[in-house]
C-alpha atoms as a PDB file:
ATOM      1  CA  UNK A   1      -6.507 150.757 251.470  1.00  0.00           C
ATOM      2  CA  UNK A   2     -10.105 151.676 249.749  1.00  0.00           C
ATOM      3  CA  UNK A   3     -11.921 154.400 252.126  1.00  0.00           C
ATOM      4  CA  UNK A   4     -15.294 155.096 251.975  1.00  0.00           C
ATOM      5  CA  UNK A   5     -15.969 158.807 249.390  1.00  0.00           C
ATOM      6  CA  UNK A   6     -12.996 157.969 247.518  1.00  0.00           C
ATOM      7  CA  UNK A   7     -13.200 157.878 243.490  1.00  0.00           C
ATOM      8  CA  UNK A   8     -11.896 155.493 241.478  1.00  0.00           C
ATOM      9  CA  UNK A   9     -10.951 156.542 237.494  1.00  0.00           C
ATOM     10  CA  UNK A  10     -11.323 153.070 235.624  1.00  0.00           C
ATOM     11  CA  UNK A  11      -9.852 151.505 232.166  1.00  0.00           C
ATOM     12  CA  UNK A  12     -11.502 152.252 228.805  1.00  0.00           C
ATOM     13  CA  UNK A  13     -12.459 148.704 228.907  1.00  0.00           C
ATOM     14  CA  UNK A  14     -14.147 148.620 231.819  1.00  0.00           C
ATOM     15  CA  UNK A  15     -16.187 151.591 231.405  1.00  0.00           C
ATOM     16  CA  UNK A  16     -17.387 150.449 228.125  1.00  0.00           C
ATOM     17  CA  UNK A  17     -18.408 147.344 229.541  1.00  0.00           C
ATOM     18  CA  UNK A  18     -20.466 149.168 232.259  1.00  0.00           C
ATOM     19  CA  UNK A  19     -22.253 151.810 230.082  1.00  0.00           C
ATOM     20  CA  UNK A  20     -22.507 149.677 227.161  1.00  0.00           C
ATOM     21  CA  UNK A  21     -25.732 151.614 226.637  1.00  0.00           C
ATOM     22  CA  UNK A  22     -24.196 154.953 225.651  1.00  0.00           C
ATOM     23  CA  UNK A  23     -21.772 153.510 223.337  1.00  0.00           C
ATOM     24  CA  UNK A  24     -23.614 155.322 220.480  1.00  0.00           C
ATOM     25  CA  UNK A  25     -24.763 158.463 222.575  1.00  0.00           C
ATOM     26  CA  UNK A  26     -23.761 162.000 221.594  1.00  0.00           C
ATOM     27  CA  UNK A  27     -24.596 163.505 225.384  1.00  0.00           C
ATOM     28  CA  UNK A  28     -21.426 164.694 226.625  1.00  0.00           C
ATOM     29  CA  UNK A  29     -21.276 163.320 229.804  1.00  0.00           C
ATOM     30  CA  UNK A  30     -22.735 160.108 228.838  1.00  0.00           C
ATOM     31  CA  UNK A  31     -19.472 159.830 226.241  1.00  0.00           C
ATOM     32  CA  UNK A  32     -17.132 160.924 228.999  1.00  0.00           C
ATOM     33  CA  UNK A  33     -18.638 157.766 231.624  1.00  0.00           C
ATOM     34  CA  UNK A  34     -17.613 155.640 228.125  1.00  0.00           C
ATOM     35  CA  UNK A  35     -14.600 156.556 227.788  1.00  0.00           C
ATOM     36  CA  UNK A  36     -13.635 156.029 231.051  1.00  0.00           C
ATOM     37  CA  UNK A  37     -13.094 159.695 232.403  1.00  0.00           C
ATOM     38  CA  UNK A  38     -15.571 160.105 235.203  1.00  0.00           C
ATOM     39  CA  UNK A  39     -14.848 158.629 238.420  1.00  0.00           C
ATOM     40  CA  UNK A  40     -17.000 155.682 240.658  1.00  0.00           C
ATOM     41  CA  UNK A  41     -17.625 156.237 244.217  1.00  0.00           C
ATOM     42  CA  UNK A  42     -15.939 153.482 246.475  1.00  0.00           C
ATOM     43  CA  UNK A  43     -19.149 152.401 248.440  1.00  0.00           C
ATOM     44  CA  UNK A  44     -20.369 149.718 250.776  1.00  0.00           C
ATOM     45  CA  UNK A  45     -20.491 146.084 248.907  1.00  0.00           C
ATOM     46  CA  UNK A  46     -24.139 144.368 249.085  1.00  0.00           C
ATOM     47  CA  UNK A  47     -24.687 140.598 249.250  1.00  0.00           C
ATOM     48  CA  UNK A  48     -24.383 138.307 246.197  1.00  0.00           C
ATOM     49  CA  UNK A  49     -21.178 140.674 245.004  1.00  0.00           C
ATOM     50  CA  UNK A  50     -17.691 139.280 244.666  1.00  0.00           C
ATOM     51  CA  UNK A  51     -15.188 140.197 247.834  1.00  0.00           C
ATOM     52  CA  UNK A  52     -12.511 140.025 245.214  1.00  0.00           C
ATOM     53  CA  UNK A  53     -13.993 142.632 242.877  1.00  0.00           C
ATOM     54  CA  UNK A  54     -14.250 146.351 244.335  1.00  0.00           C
ATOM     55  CA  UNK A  55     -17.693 147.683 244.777  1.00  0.00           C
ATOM     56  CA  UNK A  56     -18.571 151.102 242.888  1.00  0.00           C
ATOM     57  CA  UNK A  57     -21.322 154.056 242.557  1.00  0.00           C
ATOM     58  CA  UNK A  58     -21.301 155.731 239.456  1.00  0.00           C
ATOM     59  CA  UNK A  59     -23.607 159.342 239.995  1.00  0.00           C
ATOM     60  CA  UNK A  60     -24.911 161.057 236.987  1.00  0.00           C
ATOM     61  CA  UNK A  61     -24.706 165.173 236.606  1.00  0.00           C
ATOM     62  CA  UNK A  62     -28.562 164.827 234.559  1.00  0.00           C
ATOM     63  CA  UNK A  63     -31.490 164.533 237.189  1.00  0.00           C
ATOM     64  CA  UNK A  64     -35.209 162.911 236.633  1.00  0.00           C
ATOM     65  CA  UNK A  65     -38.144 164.602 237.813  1.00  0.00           C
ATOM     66  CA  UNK A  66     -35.589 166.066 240.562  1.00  0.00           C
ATOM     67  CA  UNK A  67     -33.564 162.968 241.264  1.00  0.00           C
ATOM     68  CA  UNK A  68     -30.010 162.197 241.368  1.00  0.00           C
ATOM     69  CA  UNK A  69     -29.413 158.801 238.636  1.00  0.00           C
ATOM     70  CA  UNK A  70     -27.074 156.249 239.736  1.00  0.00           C
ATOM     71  CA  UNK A  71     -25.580 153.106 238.594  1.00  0.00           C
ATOM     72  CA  UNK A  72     -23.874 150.328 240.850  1.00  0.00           C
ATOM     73  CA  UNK A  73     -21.251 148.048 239.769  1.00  0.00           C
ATOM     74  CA  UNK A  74     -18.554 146.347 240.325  1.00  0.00           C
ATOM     75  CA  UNK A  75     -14.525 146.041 239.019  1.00  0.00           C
ATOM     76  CA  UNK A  76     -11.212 143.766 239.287  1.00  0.00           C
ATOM     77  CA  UNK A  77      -9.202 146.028 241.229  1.00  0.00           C
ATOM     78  CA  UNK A  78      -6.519 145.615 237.955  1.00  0.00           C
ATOM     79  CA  UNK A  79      -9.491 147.593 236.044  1.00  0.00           C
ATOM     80  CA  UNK A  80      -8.462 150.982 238.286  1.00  0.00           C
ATOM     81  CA  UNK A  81      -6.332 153.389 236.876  1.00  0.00           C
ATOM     82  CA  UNK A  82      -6.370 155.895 239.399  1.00  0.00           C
ATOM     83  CA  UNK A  83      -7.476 156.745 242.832  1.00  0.00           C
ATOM     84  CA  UNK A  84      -8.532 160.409 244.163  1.00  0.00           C
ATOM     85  CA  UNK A  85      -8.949 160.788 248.072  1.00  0.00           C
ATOM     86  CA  UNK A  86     -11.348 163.555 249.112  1.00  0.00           C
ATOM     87  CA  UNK A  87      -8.653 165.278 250.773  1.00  0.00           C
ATOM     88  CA  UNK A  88      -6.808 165.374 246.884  1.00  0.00           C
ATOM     89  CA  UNK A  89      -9.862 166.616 245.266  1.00  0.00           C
ATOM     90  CA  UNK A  90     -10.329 169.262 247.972  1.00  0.00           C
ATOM     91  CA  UNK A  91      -6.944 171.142 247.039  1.00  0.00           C
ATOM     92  CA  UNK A  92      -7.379 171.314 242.826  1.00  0.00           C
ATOM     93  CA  UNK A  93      -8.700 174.740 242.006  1.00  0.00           C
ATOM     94  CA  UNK A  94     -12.372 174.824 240.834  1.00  0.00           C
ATOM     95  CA  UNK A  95     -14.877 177.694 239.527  1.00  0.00           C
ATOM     96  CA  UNK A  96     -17.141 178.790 243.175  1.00  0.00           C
ATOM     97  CA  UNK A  97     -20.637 178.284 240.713  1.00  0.00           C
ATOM     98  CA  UNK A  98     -22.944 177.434 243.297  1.00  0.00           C
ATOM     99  CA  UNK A  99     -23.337 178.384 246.823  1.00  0.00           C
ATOM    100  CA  UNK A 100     -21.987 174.614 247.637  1.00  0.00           C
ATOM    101  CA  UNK A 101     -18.421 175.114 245.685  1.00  0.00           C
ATOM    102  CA  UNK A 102     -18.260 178.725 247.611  1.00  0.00           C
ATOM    103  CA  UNK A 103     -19.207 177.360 250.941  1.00  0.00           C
ATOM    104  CA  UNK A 104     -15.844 174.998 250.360  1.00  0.00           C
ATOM    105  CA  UNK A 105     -13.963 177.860 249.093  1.00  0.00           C
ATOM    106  CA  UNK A 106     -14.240 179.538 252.328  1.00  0.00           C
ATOM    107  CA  UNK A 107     -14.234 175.978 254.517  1.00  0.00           C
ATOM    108  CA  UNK A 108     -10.962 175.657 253.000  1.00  0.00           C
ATOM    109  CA  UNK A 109      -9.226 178.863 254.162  1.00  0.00           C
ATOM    110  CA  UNK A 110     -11.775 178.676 257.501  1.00  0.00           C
ATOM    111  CA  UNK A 111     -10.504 174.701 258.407  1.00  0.00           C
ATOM    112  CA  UNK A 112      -6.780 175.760 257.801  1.00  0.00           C
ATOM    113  CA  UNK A 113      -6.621 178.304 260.360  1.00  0.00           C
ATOM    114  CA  UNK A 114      -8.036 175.138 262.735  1.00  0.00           C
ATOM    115  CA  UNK A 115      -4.843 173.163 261.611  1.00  0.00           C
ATOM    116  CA  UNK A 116      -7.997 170.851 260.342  1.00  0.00           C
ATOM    117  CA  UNK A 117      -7.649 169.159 256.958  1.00  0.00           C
ATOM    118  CA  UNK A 118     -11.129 169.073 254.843  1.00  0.00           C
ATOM    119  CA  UNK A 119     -11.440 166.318 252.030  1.00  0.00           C
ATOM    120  CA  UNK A 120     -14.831 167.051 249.882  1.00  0.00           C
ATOM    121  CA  UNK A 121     -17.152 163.863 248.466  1.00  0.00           C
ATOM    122  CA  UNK A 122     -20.682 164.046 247.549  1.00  0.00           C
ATOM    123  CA  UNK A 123     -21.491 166.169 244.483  1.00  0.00           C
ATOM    124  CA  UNK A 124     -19.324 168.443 244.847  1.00  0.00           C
ATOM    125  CA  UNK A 125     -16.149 166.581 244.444  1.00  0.00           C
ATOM    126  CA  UNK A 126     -17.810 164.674 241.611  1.00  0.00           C
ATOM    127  CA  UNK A 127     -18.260 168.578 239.540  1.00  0.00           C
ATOM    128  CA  UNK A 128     -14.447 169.787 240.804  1.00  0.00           C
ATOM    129  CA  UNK A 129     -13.263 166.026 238.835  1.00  0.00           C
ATOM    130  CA  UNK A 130     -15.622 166.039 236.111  1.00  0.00           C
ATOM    131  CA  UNK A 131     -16.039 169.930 235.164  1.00  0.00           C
ATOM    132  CA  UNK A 132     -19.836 168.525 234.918  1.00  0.00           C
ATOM    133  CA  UNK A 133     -22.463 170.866 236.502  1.00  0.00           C
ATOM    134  CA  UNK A 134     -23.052 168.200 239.910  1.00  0.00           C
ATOM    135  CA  UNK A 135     -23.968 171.022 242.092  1.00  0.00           C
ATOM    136  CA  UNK A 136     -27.300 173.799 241.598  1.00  0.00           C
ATOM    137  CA  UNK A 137     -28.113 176.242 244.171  1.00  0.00           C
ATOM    138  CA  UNK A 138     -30.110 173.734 246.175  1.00  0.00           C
ATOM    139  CA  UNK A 139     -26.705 171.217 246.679  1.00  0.00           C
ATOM    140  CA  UNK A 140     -25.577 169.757 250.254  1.00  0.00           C
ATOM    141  CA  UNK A 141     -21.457 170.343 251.107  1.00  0.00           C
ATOM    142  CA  UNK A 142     -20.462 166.609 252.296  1.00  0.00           C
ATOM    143  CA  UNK A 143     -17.229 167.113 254.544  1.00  0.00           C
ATOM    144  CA  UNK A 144     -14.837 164.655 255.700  1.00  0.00           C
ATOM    145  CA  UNK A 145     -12.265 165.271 258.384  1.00  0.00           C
ATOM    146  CA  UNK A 146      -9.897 162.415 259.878  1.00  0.00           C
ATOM    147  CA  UNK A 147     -10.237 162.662 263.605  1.00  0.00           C
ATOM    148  CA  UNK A 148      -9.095 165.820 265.049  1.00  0.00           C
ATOM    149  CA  UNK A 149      -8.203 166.365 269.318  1.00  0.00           C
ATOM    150  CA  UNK A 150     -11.743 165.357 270.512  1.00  0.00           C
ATOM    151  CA  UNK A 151     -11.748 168.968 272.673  1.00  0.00           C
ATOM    152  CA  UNK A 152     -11.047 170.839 269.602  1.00  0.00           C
ATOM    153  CA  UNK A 153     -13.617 169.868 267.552  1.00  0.00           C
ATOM    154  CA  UNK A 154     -16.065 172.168 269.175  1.00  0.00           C
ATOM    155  CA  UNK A 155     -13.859 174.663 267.552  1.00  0.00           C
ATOM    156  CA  UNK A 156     -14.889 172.921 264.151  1.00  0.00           C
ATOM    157  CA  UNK A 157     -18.292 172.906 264.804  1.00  0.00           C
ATOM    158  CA  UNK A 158     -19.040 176.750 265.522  1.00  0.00           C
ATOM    159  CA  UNK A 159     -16.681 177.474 262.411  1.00  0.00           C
ATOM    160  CA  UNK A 160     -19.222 174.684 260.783  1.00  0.00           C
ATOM    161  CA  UNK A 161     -22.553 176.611 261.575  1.00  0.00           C
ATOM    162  CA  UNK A 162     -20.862 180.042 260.910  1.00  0.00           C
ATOM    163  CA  UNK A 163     -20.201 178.530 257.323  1.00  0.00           C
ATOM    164  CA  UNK A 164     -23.969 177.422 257.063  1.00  0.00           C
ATOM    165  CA  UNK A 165     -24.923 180.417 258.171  1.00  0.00           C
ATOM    166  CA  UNK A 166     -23.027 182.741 255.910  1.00  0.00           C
ATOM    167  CA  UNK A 167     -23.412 180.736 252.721  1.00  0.00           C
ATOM    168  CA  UNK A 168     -27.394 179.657 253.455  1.00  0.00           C
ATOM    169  CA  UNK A 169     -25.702 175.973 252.304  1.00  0.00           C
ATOM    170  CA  UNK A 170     -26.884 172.621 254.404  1.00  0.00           C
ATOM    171  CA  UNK A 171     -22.872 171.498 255.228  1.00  0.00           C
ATOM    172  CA  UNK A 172     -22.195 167.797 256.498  1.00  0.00           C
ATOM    173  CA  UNK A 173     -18.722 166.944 258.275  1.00  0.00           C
ATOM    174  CA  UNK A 174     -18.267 163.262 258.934  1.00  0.00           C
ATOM    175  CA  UNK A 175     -15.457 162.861 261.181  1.00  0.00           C
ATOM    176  CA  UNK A 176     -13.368 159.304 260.494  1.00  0.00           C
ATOM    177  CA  UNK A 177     -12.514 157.969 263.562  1.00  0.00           C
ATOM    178  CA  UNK A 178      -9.290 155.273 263.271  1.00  0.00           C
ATOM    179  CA  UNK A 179     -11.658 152.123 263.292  1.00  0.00           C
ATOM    180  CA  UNK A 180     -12.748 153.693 259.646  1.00  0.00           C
ATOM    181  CA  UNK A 181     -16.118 154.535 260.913  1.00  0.00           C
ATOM    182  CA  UNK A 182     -17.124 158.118 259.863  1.00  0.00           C
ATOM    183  CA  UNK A 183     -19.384 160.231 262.496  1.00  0.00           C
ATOM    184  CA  UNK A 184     -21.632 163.110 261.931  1.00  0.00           C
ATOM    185  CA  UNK A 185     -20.112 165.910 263.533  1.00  0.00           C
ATOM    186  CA  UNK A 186     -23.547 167.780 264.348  1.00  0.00           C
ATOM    187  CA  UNK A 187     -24.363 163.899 265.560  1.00  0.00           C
ATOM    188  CA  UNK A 188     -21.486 163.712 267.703  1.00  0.00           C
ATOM    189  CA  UNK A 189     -22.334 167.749 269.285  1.00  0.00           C
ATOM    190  CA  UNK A 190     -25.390 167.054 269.967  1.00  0.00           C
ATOM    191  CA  UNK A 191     -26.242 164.038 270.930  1.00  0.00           C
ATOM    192  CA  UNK A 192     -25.595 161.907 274.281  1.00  0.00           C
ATOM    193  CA  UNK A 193     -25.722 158.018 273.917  1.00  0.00           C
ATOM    194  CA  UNK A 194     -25.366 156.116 271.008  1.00  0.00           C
ATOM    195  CA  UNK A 195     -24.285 157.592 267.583  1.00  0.00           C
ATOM    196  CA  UNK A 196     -24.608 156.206 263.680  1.00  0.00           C
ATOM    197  CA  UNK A 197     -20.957 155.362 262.750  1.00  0.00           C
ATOM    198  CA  UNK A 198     -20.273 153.899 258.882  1.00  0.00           C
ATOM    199  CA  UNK A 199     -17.668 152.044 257.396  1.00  0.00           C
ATOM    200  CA  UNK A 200     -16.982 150.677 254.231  1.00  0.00           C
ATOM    201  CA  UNK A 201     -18.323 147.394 255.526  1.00  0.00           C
ATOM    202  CA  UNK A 202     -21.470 147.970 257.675  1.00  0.00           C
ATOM    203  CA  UNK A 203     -23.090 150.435 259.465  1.00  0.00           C
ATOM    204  CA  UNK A 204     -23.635 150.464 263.618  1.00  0.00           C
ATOM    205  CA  UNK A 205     -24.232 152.414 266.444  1.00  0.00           C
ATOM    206  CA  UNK A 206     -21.510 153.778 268.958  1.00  0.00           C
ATOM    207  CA  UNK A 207     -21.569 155.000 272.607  1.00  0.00           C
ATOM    208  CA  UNK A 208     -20.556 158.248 272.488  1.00  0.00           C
ATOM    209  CA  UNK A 209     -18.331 157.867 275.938  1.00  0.00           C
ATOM    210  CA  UNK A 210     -16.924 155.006 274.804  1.00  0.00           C
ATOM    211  CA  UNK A 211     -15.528 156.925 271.942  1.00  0.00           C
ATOM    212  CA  UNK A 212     -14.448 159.565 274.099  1.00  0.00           C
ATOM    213  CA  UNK A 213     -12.575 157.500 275.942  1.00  0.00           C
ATOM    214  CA  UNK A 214     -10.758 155.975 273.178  1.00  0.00           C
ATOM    215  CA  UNK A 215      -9.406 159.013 271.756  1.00  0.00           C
ATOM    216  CA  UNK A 216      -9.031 161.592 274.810  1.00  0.00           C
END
């Protein structure tokens, strides 16, 4: 089953068909989307899309007057070749470039000695697939964790802030609870009431107790 920050790899076909555009270009990653070897980004379908086609983002490594391009569309799941989970792109070997990619580096080792298991999406996943520069000095970590003993992830947290702290890098840990809705761990820390959970369907709000009491 499709999760939420996982990447799809799609046919040749496929990707020509979506970047129909570039066909002609001689910009590197703009040939490599073409041919099919960067990954979309599983996301959240909108209305008027087809429930039997699988809903993608597709995130450029070139910015515009500072922001981040993207493309939405859509694919018959027989156009996917491959699937990478965060937690599978969090374990290849990458070059630590950027404070982001060094800040995992060190989450990696950090998490392990938590017995907690890290999967990486955002950016910086997309640079350790493509070998694209996704990531400057300025770049976010986005964290996902499956849900770990509710009294231990206090633990998580601290090691969490230490890692900010250390790396001067803005790090994001969604926790995915078993309904498939992810939670902000600061979120979940520091707040009392209701918290934001998403899911690859829609997005709502939580009480925080209640979730307690579902996983203590």
């Amino acid at each position: 089953m499709l999760q939420r920050h996982d990447l799809l790899h799609i046919s040749v076909p496929a990707a020509q068909r979506i970047f129909s555009r570039w066909q002609t270009s001689r910009v590197a990653w703009q040939q490599a989307f073409v041919a099919g070897e960067l990954p979309g980004i599983v996301r959240r379908p909108v209305e008027g899309e087809s429930q039997n086609e699988i809903a993608l983002g597709f995130s450029f490594p070139e910015r515009v007057n500072g922001q981040r391009q993207r493309l939405a569309s859509t694919v018959m799941p027989d156009e996917v070749i491959c699937r990478l989970t965060p937690f599978e792109i969090a374990q290849r070997a990458f070059a630590p470039r950027t404070p982001a990619l060094m800040a995992l580096a060190d989450l990696r080792e950090r998490f392990t000695l938590l017995a907690c298991v890290a999967g990486v999406w955002g950016s910086t996943a997309l640079e350790i697939v493509s070998g694209f520069h996704y990531t400057d000095c300025q770049s976010d970590l986005d964290i996902v964790i499956d849900i770990y003993p509710v009294e231990q992830l206090h633990d998580v947290y601290q090691c969490l802030l230490q890692l900010e702290q250390t790396h001067h890098t803005r790090i994001d840990v969604e926790v995915r609870w078993p309904t498939g809705y992810g939670i902000n761990l600061k979120e979940f820390m520091t707040t009392q009431g209701q918290i934001l959970g998403k899911s690859l369907n829609d997005v709502r709000l939580f009480d925080k107790q209640a979730l307690l009491a579902g996983t203590m």
